[in-house]
Protein backbone atom coordinates (compact mmCIF):
# COMPACT_ATOMS: atom_id res chain seq x y z
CA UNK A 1 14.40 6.94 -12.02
CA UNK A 2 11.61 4.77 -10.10
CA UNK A 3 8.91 6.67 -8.61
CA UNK A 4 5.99 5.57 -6.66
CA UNK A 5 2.84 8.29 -6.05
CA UNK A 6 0.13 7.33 -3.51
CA UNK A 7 -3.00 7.92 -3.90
CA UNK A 8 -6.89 7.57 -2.10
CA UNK A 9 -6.90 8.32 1.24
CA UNK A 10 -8.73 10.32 2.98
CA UNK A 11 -11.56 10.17 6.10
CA UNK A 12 -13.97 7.16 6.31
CA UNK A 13 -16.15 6.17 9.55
CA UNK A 14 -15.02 3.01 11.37
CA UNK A 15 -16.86 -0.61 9.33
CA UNK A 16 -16.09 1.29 6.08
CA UNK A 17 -14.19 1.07 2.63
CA UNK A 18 -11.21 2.70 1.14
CA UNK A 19 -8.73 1.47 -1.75
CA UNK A 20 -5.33 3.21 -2.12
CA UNK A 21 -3.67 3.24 -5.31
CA UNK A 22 -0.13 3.34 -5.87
CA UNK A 23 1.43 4.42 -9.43
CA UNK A 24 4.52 3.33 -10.58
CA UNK A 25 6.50 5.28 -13.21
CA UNK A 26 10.06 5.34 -15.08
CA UNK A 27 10.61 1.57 -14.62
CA UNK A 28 11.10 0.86 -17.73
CA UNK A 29 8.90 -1.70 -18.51
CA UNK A 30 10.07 -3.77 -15.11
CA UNK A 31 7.41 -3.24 -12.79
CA UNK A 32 5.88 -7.11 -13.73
CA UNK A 33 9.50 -7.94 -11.93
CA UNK A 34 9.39 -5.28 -8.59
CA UNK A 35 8.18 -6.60 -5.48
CA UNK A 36 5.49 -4.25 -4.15
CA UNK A 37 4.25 -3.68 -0.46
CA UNK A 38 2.31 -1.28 1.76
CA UNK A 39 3.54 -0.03 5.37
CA UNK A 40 1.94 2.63 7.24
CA UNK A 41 3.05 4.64 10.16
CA UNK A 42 0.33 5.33 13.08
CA UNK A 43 1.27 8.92 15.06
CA UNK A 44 3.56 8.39 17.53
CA UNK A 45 4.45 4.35 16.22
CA UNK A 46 7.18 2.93 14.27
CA UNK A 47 6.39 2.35 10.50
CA UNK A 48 4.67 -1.11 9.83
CA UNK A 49 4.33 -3.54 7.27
CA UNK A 50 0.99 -3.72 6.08
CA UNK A 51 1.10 -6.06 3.25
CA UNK A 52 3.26 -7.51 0.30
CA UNK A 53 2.55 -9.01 -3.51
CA UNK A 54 5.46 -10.65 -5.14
CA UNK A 55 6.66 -10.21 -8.48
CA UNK A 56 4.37 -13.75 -8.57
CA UNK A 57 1.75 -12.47 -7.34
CA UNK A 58 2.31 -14.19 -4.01
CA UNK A 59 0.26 -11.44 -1.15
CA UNK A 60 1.08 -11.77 2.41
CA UNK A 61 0.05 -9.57 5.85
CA UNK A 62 -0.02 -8.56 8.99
CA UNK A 63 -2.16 -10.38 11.10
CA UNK A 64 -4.03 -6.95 11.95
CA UNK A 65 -5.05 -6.59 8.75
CA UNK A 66 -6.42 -10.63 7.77
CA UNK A 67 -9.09 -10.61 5.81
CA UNK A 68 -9.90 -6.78 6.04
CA UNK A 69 -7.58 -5.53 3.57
CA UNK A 70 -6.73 -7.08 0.13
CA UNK A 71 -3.25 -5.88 -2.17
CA UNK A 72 -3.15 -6.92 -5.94
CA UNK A 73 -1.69 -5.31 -8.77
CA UNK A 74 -2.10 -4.32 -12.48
CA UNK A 75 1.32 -4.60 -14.44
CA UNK A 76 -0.07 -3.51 -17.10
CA UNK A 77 -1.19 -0.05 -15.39
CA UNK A 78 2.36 -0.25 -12.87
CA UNK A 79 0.14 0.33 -10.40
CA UNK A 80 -0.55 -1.51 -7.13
CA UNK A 81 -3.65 -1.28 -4.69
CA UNK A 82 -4.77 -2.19 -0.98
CA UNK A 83 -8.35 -2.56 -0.57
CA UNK A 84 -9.32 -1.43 2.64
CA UNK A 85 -12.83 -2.56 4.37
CA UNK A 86 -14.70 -2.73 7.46
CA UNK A 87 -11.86 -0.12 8.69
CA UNK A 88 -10.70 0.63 12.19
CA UNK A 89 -9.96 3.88 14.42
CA UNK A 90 -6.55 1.81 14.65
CA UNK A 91 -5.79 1.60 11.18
CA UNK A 92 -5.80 5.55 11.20
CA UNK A 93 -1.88 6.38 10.09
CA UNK A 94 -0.09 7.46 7.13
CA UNK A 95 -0.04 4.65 4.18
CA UNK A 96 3.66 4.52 2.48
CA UNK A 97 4.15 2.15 -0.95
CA UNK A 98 7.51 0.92 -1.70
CA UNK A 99 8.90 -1.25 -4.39
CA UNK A 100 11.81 -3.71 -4.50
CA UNK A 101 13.78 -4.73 -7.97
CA UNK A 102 17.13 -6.21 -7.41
CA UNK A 103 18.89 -3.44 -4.79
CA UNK A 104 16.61 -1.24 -5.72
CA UNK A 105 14.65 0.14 -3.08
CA UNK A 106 11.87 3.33 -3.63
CA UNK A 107 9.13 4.47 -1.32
CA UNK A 108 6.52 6.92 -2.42
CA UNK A 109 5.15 10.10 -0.25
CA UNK A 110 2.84 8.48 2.11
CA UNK A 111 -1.22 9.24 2.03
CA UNK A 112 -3.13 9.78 5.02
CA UNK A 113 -5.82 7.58 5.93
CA UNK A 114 -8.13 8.88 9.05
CA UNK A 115 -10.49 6.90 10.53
CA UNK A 116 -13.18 8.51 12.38
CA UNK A 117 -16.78 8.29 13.94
């Protein structure tokens, strides 16, 4: 069974850094192959996508987000990351990781990123 655990977040004042983490386990040996984004859910807004690596490495995102944030991946440690900087009060919300392989679909818990002056 496919599980996801988030990981890193936490307060930071507006212009500053944060990098989530995002651990993958029991995928037996198939996480090079999963499809791996981050969406995050603002209080009182619908969920959003945040940003996406392919399987190929291929990284896409929002257009809030440009240049800010960065997502990459280690296959070799399952795990996949968004680099956060120069934050926003707006980019205050819970962070969700999911993971596609096939029909396979698996989100984690969510961690709470609060951005604050």
């Amino acid at each position: 069974q496919v599980q996801l655990v988030e990981s890193g977040g936490g307060l930071v004042q507006p212009g500053g850094s944060l990098r989530l983490s995002c651990a993958a386990s029991g995928t037996a040996g198939r996480f090079y192959a999963m499809g791996m984004a981050w969406y995050r859910q603002a209080p009182g807004k619908q969920r959003e996508l945040v940003a996406i690596v392919t399987s190929g490495e291929s990284t896409n995102y929002a257009d809030s987000v440009k240049v800010r944030f960065t997502i990459s991946r280690d296959n070799a440690k399952n795990t996949v990351y968004l680099q956060m900087n120069s934050v926003k009060p707006e980019d205050t919300a819970v962070y969700y990781c999911t993971g596609r392989l096939g029909t396979l679909e698996v989100w984690g818990q969510g961690t709470l990123v609060t951005v604050f002056s």
